[in-house]
N, C-alpha and C. Protein backbone atom coordinates (compact mmCIF):
# COMPACT_ATOMS: atom_id res chain seq x y z
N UNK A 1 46.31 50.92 37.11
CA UNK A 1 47.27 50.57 38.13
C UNK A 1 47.21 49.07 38.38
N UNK A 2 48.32 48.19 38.37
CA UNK A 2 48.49 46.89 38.79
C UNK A 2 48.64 46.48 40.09
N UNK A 3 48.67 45.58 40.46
CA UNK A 3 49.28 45.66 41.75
C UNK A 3 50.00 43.56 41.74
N UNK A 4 51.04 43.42 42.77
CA UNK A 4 51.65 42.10 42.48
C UNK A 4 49.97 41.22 42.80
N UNK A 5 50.21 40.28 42.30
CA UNK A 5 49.18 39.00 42.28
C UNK A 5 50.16 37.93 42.91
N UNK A 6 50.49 37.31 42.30
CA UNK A 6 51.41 36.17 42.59
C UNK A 6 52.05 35.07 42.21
N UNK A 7 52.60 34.60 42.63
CA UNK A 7 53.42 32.90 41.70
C UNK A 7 51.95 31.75 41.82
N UNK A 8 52.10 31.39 40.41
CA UNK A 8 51.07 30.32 40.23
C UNK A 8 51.85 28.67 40.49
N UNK A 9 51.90 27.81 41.44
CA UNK A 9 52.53 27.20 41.66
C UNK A 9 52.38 25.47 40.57
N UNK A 10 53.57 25.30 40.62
CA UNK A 10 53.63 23.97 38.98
C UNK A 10 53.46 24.62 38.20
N UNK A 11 52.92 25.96 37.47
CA UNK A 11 52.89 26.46 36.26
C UNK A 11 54.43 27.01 35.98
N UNK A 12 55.06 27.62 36.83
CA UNK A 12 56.41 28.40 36.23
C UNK A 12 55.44 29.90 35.99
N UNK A 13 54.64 30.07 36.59
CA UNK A 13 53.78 31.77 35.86
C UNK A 13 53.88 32.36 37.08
N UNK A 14 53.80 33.77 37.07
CA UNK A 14 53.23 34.54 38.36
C UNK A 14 52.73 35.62 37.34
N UNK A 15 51.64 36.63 38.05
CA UNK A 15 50.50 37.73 37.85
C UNK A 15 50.77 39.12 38.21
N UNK A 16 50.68 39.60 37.50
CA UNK A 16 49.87 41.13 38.03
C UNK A 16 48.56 41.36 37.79
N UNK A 17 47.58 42.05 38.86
CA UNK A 17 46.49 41.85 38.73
C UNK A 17 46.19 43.60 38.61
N UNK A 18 45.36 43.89 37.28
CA UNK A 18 44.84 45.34 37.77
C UNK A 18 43.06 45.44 37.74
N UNK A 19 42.81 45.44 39.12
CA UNK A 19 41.62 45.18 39.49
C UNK A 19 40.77 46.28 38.94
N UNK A 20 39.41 45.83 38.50
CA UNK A 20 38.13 46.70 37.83
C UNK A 20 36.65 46.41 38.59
N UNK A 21 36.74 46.24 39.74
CA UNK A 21 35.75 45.49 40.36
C UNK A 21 35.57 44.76 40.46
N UNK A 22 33.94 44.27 39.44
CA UNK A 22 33.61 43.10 39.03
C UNK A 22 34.19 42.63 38.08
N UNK A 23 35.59 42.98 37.64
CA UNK A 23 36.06 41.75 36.19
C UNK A 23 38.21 42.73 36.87
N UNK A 24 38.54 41.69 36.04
CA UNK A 24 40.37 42.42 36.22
C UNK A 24 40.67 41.63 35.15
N UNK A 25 41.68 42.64 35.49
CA UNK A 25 42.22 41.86 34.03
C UNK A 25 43.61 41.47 34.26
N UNK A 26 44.48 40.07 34.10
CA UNK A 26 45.69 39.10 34.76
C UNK A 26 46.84 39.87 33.56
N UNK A 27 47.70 40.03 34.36
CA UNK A 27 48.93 39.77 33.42
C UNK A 27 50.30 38.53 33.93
N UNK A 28 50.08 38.00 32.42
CA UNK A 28 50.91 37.01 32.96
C UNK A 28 52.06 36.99 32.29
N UNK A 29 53.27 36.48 33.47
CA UNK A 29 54.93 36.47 32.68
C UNK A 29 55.15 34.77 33.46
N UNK A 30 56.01 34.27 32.06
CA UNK A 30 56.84 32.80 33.16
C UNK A 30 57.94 33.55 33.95
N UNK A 31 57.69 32.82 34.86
CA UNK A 31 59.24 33.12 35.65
C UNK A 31 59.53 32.14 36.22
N UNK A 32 59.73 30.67 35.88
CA UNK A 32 60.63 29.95 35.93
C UNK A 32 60.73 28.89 34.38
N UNK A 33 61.26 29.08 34.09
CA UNK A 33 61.16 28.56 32.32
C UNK A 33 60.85 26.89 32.37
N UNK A 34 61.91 26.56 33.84
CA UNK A 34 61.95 24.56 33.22
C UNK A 34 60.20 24.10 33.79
N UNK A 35 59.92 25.16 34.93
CA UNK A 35 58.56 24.49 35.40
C UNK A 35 57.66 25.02 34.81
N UNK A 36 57.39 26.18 33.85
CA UNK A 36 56.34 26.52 32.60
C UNK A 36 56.32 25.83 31.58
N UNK A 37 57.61 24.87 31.20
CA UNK A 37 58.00 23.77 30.19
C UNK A 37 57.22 22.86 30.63
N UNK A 38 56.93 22.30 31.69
CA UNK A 38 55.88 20.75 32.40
C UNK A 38 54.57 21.14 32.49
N UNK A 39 54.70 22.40 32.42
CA UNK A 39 52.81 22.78 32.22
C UNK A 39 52.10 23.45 31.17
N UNK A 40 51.24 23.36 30.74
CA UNK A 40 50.22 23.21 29.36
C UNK A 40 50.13 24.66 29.78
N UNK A 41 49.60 25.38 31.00
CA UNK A 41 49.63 26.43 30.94
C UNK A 41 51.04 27.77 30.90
N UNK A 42 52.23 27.49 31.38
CA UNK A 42 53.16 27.29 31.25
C UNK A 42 53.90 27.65 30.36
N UNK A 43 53.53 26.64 29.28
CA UNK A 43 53.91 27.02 27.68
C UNK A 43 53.08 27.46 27.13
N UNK A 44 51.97 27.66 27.67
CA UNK A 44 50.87 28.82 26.84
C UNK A 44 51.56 30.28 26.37
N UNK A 45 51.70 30.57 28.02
CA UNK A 45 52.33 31.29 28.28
C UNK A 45 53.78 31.94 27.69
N UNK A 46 54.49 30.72 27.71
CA UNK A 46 56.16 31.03 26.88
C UNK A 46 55.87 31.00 25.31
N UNK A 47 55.14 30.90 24.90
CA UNK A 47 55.07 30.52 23.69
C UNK A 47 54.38 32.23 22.87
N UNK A 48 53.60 32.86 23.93
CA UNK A 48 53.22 33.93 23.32
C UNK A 48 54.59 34.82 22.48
N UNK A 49 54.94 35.38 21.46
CA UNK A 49 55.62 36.08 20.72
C UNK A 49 55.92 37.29 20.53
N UNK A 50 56.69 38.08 20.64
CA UNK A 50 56.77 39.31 21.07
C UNK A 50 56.08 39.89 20.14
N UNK A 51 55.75 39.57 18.90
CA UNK A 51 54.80 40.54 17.98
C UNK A 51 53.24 40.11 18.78
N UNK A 52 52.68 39.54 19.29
CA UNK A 52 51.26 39.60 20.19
C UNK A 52 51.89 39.62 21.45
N UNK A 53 52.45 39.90 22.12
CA UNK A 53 52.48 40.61 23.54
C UNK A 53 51.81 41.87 23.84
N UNK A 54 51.09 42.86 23.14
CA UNK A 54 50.99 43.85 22.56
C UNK A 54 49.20 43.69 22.65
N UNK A 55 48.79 42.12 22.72
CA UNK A 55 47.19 41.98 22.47
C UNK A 55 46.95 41.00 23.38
N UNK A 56 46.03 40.89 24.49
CA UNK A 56 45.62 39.75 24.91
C UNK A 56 45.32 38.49 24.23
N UNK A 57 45.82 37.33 24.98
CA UNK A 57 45.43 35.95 24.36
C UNK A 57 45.22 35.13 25.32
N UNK A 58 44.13 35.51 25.99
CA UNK A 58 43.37 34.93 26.68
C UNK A 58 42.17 35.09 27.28
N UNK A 59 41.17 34.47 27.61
CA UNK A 59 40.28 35.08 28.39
C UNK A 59 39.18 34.06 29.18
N UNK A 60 38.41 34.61 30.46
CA UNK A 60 38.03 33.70 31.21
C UNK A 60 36.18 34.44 32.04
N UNK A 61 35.40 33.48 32.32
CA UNK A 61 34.34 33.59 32.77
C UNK A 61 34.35 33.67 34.13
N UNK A 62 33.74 34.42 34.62
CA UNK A 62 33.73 33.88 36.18
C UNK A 62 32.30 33.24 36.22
N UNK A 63 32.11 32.09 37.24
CA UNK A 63 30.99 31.72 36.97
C UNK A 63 30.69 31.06 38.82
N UNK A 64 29.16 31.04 39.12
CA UNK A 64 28.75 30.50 40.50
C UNK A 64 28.56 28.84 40.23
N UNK A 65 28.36 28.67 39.28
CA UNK A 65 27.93 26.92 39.09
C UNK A 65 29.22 26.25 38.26
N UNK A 66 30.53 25.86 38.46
CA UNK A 66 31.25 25.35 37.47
C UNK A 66 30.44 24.15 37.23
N UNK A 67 30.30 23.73 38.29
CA UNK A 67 30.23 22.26 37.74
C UNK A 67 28.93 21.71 36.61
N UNK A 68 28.12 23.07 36.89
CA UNK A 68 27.12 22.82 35.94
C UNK A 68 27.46 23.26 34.52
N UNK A 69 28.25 24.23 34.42
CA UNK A 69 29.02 24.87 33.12
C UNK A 69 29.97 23.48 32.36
N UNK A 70 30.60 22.79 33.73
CA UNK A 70 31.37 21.51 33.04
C UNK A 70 31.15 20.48 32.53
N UNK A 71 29.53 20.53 32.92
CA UNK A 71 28.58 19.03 32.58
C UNK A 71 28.07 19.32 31.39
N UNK A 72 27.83 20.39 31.37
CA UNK A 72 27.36 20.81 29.66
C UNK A 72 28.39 20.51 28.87
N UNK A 73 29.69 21.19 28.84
CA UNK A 73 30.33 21.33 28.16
C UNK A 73 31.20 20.25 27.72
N UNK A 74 31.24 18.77 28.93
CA UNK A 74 32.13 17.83 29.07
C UNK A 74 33.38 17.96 29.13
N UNK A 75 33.43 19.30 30.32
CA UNK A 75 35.12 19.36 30.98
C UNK A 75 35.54 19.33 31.60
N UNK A 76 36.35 18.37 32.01
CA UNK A 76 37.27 18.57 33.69
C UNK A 76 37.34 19.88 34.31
N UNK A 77 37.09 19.53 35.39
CA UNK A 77 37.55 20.50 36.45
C UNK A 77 38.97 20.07 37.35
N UNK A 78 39.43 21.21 37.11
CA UNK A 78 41.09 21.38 37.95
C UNK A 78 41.00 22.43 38.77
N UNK A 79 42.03 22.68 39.93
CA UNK A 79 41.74 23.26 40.82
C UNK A 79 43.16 23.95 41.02
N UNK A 80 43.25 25.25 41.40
CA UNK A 80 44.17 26.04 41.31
C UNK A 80 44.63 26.92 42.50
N UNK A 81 45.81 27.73 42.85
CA UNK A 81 45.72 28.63 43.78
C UNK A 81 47.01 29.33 43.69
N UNK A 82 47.30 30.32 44.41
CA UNK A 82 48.14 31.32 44.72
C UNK A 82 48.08 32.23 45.61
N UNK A 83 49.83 32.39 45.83
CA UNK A 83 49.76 32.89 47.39
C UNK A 83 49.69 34.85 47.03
N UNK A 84 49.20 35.44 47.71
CA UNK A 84 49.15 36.83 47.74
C UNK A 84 50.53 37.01 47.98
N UNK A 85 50.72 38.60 47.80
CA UNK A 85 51.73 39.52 48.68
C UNK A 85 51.50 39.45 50.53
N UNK A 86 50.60 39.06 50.50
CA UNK A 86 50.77 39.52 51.81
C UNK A 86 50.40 38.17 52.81
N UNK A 87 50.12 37.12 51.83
CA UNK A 87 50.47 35.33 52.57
C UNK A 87 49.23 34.72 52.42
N UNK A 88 48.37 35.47 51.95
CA UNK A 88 46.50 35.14 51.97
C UNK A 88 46.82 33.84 50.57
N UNK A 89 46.15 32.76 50.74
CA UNK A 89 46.27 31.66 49.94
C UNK A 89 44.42 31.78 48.97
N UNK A 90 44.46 32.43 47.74
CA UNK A 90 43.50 32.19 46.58
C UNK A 90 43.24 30.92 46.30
N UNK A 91 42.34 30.21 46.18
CA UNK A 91 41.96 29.39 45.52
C UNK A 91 40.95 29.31 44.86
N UNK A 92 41.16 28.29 43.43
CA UNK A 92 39.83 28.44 42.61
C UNK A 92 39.95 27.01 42.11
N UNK A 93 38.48 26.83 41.20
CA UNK A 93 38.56 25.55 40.36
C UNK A 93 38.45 26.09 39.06
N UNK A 94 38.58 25.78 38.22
CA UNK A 94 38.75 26.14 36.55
C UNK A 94 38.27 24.85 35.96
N UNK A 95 37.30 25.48 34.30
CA UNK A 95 37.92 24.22 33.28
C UNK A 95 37.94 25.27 31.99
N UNK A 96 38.13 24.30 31.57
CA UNK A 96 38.60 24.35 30.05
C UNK A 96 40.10 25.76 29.77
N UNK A 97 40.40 25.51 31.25
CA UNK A 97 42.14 26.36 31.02
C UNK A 97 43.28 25.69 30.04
N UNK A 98 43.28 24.31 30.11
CA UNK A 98 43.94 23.41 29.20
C UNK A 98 43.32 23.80 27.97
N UNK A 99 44.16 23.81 26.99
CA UNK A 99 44.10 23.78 25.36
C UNK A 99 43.27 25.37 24.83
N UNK A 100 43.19 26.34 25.99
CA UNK A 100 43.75 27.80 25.06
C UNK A 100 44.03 28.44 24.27
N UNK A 101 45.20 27.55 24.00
CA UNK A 101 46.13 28.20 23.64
C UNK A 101 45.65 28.11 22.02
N UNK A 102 45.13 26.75 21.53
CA UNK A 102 45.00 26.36 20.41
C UNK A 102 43.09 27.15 20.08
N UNK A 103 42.64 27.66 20.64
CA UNK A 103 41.53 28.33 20.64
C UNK A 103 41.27 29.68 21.56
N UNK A 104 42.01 30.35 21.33
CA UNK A 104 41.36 31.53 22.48
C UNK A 104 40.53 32.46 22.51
N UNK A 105 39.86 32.36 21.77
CA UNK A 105 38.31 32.89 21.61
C UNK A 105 37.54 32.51 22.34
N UNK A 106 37.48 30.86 22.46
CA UNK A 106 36.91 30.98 23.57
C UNK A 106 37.69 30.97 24.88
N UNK A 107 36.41 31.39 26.39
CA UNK A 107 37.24 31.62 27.79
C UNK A 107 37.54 30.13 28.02
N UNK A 108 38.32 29.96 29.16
CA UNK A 108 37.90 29.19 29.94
C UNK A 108 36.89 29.75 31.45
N UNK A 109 36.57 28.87 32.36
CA UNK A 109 35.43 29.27 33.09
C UNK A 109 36.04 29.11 34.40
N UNK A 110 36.44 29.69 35.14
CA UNK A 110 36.62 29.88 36.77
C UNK A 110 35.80 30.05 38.00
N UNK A 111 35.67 29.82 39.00
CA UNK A 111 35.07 29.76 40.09
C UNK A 111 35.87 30.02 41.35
N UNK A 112 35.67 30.77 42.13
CA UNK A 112 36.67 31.19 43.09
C UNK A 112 35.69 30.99 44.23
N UNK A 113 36.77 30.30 45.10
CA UNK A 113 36.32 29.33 46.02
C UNK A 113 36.13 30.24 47.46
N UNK A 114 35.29 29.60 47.92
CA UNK A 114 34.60 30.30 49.13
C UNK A 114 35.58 31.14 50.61
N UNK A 115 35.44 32.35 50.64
CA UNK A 115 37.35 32.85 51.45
C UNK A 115 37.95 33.35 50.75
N UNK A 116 37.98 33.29 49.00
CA UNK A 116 39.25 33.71 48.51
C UNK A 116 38.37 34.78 47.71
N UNK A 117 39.43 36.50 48.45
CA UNK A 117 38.92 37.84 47.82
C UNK A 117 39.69 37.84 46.34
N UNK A 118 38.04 38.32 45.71
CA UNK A 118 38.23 38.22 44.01
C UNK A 118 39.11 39.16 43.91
N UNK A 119 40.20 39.08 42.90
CA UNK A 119 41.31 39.88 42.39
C UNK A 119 40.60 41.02 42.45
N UNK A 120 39.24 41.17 41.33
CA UNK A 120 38.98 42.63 40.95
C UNK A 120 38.45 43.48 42.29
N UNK A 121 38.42 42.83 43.58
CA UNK A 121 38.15 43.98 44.27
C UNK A 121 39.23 44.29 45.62
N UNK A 122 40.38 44.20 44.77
CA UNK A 122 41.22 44.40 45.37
C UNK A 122 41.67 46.46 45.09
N UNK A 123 41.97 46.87 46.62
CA UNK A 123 41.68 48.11 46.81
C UNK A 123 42.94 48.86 46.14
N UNK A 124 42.61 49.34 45.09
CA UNK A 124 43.41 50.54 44.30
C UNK A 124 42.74 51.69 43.70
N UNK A 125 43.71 52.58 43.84
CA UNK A 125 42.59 53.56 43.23
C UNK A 125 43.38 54.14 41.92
N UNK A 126 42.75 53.96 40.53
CA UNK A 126 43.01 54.35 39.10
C UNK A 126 43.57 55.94 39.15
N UNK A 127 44.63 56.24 38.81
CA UNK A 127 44.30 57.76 38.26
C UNK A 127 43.38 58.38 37.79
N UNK A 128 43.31 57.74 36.80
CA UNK A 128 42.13 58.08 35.79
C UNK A 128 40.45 58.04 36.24
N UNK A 129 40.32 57.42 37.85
CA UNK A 129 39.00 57.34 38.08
C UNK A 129 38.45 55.73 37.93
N UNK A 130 37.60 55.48 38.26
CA UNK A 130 36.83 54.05 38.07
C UNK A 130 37.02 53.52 36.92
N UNK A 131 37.72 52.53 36.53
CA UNK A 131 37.56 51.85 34.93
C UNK A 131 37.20 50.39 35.16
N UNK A 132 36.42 50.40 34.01
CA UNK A 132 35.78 49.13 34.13
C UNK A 132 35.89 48.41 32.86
N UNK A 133 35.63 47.37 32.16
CA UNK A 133 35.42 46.89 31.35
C UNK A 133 34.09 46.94 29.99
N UNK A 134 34.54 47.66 29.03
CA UNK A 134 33.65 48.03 28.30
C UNK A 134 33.44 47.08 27.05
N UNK A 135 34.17 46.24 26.47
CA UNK A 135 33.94 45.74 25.77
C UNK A 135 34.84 44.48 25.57
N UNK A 136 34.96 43.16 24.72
CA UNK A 136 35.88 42.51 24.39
C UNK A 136 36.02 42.01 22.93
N UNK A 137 36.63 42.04 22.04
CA UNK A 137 36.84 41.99 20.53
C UNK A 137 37.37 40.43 20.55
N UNK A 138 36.74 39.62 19.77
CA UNK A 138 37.41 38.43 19.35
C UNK A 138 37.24 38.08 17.99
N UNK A 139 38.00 37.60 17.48
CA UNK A 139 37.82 36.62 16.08
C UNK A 139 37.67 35.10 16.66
N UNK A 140 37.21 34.29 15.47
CA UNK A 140 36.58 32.99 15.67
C UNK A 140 34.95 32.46 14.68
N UNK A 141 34.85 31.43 15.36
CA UNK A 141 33.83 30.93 14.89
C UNK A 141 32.66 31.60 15.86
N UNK A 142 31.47 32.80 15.04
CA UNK A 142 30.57 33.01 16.26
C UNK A 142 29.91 31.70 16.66
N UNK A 143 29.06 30.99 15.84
CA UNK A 143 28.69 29.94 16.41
C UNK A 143 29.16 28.83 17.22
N UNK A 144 30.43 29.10 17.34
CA UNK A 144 31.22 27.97 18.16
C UNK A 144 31.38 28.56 19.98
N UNK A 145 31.05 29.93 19.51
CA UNK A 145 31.38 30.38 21.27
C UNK A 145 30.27 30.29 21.80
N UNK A 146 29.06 31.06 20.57
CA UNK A 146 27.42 30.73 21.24
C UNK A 146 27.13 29.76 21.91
N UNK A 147 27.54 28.47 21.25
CA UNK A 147 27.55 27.15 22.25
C UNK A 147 28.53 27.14 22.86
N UNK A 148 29.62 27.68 23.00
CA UNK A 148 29.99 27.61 24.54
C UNK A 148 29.70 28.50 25.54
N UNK A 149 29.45 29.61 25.55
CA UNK A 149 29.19 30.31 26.60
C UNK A 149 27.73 29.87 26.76
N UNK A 150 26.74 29.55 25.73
CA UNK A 150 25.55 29.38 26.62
C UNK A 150 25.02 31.19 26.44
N UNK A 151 23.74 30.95 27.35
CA UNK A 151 22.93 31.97 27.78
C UNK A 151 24.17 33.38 28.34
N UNK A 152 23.97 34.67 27.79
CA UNK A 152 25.28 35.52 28.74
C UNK A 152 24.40 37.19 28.31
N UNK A 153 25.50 37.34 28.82
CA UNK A 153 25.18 39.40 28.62
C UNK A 153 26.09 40.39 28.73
N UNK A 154 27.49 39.30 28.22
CA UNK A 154 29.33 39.82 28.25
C UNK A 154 28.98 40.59 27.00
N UNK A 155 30.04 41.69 27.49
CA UNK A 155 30.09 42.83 26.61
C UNK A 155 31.10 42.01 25.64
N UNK A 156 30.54 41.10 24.08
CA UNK A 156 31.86 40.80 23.33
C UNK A 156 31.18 41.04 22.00
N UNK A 157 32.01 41.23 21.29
CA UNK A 157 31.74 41.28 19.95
C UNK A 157 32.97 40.26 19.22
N UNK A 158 32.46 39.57 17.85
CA UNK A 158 33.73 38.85 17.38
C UNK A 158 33.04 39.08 15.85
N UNK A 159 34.14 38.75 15.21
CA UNK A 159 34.29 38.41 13.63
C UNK A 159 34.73 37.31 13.40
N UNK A 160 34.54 36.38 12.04
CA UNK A 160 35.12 35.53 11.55
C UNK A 160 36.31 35.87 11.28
N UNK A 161 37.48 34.62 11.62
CA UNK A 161 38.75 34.52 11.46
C UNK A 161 39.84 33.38 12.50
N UNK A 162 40.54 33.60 11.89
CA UNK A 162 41.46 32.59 12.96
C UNK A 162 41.04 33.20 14.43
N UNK A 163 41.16 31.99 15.50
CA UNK A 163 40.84 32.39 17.04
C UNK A 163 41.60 33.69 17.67
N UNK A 164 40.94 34.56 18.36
CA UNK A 164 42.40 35.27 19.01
C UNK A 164 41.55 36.35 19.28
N UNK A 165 42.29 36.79 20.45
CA UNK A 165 41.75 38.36 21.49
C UNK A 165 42.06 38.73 21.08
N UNK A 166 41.36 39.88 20.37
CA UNK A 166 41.76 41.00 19.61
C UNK A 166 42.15 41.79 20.18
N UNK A 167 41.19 42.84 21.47
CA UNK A 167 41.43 43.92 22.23
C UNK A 167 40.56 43.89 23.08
N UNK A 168 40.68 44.58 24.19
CA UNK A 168 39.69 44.56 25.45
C UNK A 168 39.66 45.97 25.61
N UNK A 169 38.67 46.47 25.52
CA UNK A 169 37.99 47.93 25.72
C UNK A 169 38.03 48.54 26.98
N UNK A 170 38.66 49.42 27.84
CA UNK A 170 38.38 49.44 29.40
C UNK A 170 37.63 51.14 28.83
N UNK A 171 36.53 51.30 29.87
CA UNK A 171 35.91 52.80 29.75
C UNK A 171 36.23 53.39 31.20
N UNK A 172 36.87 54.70 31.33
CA UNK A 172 37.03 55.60 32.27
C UNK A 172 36.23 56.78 32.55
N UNK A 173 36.13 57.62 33.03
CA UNK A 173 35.35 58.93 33.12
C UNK A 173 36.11 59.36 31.74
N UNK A 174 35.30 59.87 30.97
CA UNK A 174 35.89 60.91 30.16
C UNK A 174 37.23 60.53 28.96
N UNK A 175 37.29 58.78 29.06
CA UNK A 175 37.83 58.10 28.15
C UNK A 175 37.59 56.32 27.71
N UNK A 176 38.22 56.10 26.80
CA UNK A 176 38.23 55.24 26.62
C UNK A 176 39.90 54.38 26.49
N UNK A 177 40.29 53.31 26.68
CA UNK A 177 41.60 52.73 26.72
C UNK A 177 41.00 51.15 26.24
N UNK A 178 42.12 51.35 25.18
CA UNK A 178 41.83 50.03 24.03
C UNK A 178 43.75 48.87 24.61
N UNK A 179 43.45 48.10 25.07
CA UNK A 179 44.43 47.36 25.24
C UNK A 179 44.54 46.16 23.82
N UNK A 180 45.20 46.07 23.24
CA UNK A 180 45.20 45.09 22.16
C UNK A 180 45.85 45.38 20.87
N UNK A 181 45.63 44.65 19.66
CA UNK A 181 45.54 45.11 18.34
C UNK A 181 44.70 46.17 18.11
N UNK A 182 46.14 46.62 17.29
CA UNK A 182 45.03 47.94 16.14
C UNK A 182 44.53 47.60 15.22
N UNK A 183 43.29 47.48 15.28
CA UNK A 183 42.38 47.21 13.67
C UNK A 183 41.29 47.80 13.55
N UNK A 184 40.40 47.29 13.10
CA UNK A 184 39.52 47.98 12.49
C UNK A 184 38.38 46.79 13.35
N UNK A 185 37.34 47.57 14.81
CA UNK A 185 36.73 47.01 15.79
C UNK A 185 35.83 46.36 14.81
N UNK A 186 35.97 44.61 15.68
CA UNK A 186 34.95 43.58 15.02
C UNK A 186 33.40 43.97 14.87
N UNK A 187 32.66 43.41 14.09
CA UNK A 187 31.42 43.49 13.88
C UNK A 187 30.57 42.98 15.04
C-alpha cells in the first residue's frame, strides 16, 4: 500500500511513499516537466524509459553521521524537503544524490533531520501483513561500492555489469514480492 508523499520542490518530482518501517521504498513521477528540466534530479527522473520503469533505478542509505559519510567520501552535502498531505514540512540533508543517474549502484546517503517523521513509519497497514525489505540486487563494480558504503550489514547482493537496480526483494508472511527485472538473482 502507498500512500501520497509529496511535491519535491525545484525538482519538478513528487512521491509516493510505501512505508516498511525501518526502510520504504519512494516512487517517483515528474510532474512538472520545465522545472525537472533545471534539475539534475529532475531529469534523472524524466529520463528513466518506459522499458526500466518496470525496475528500480535508484537507491539510498539512511545514515546518523552524514557528514562523516561525506568527509570520507568527498561529497557535498545538499539539503532537501517536502511538504506532506497533511502540511507537516520533511526535511533532510543528502549527498551524493547528484550524478545517479550515471551510476546507480551505488546509493546516495540521506539523513533526516531532527522533527521530520521517517517516511517508513508512516501508519498503514499492508494487506498482506508486515513487509519489509528482504533483499537488494545490483549490478556494478563490487569493489567500487565496498568503498563506498564502507563498513554495512544491507541486505545486497550484486554482479558484475553495467550499473543498475536490478530488483528489490520485499518478504511478507507467507511470501515473497520481487519488484524489478526478471533475471536470473545476482550472485
Amino acid at each position: 500500500m502507498s500512500i501520497e508523499g509529496g511535491r519535491h520542490p525545484g525538482w519538478g518530482t513528487a512521491n509516493r511513499i510505501v512505508p516498511l518501517g525501518e526502510s520504504y521504498l519512494e516512487l517517483v513521477a515528474v510532474v512538472d516537466e520545465d522545472e525537472a528540466a533545471r534539475s539534475e534530479f529532475g531529469r534523472w527522473v524524466a529520463a528513466v524509459d518506459a522499458e526500466s520503469r518496470s525496475r528500480p533505478f535508484g537507491w539510498a542509505v539512511r545514515t546518523s553521521d552524514l557528514d562523516q559519510v561525506a568527509h570520507r567520501l568527498r561529497l557535498p552535502i545538499e539539503g532537501g524537503s517536502r511538504v506532506t498531505p497533511e502540511g507537516n514540512v520533511l526535511t533532510w540533508r543528502a549527498a551524493a544524490l547528484q550524478g545517479r543517474a550515471f551510476e546507480p549502484s551505488l546509493p546516495f546517503f540521506i539523513e533526516w533531520a531532527a522533527g521530520s517523521v521517517f517516511p517508513g513509519r508512516a501508519a498503514v497497514t499492508h494487506p498482506i501483513g508486515a513487509v519489509e525489505i528482504a533483499g537488494l540486487e545490483l549490478r556494478g563494480r563490487v569493489d567500487r561500492l565496498a568503498q563506498w558504503l564502507g563498513r554495512h550489514d544491507l541486505p545486497i547482493s550484486m554482479c558484475d555489469g553495467p550499473p543498475s537496480v536490478e530488483r528489490v526483494v520485499l518478504k511478507a508472511p507467507g511470501t515473497e514480492i520481487v519488484v524489478g527485472a526478471d533475471h536470473t538473482p545476482a550472485d
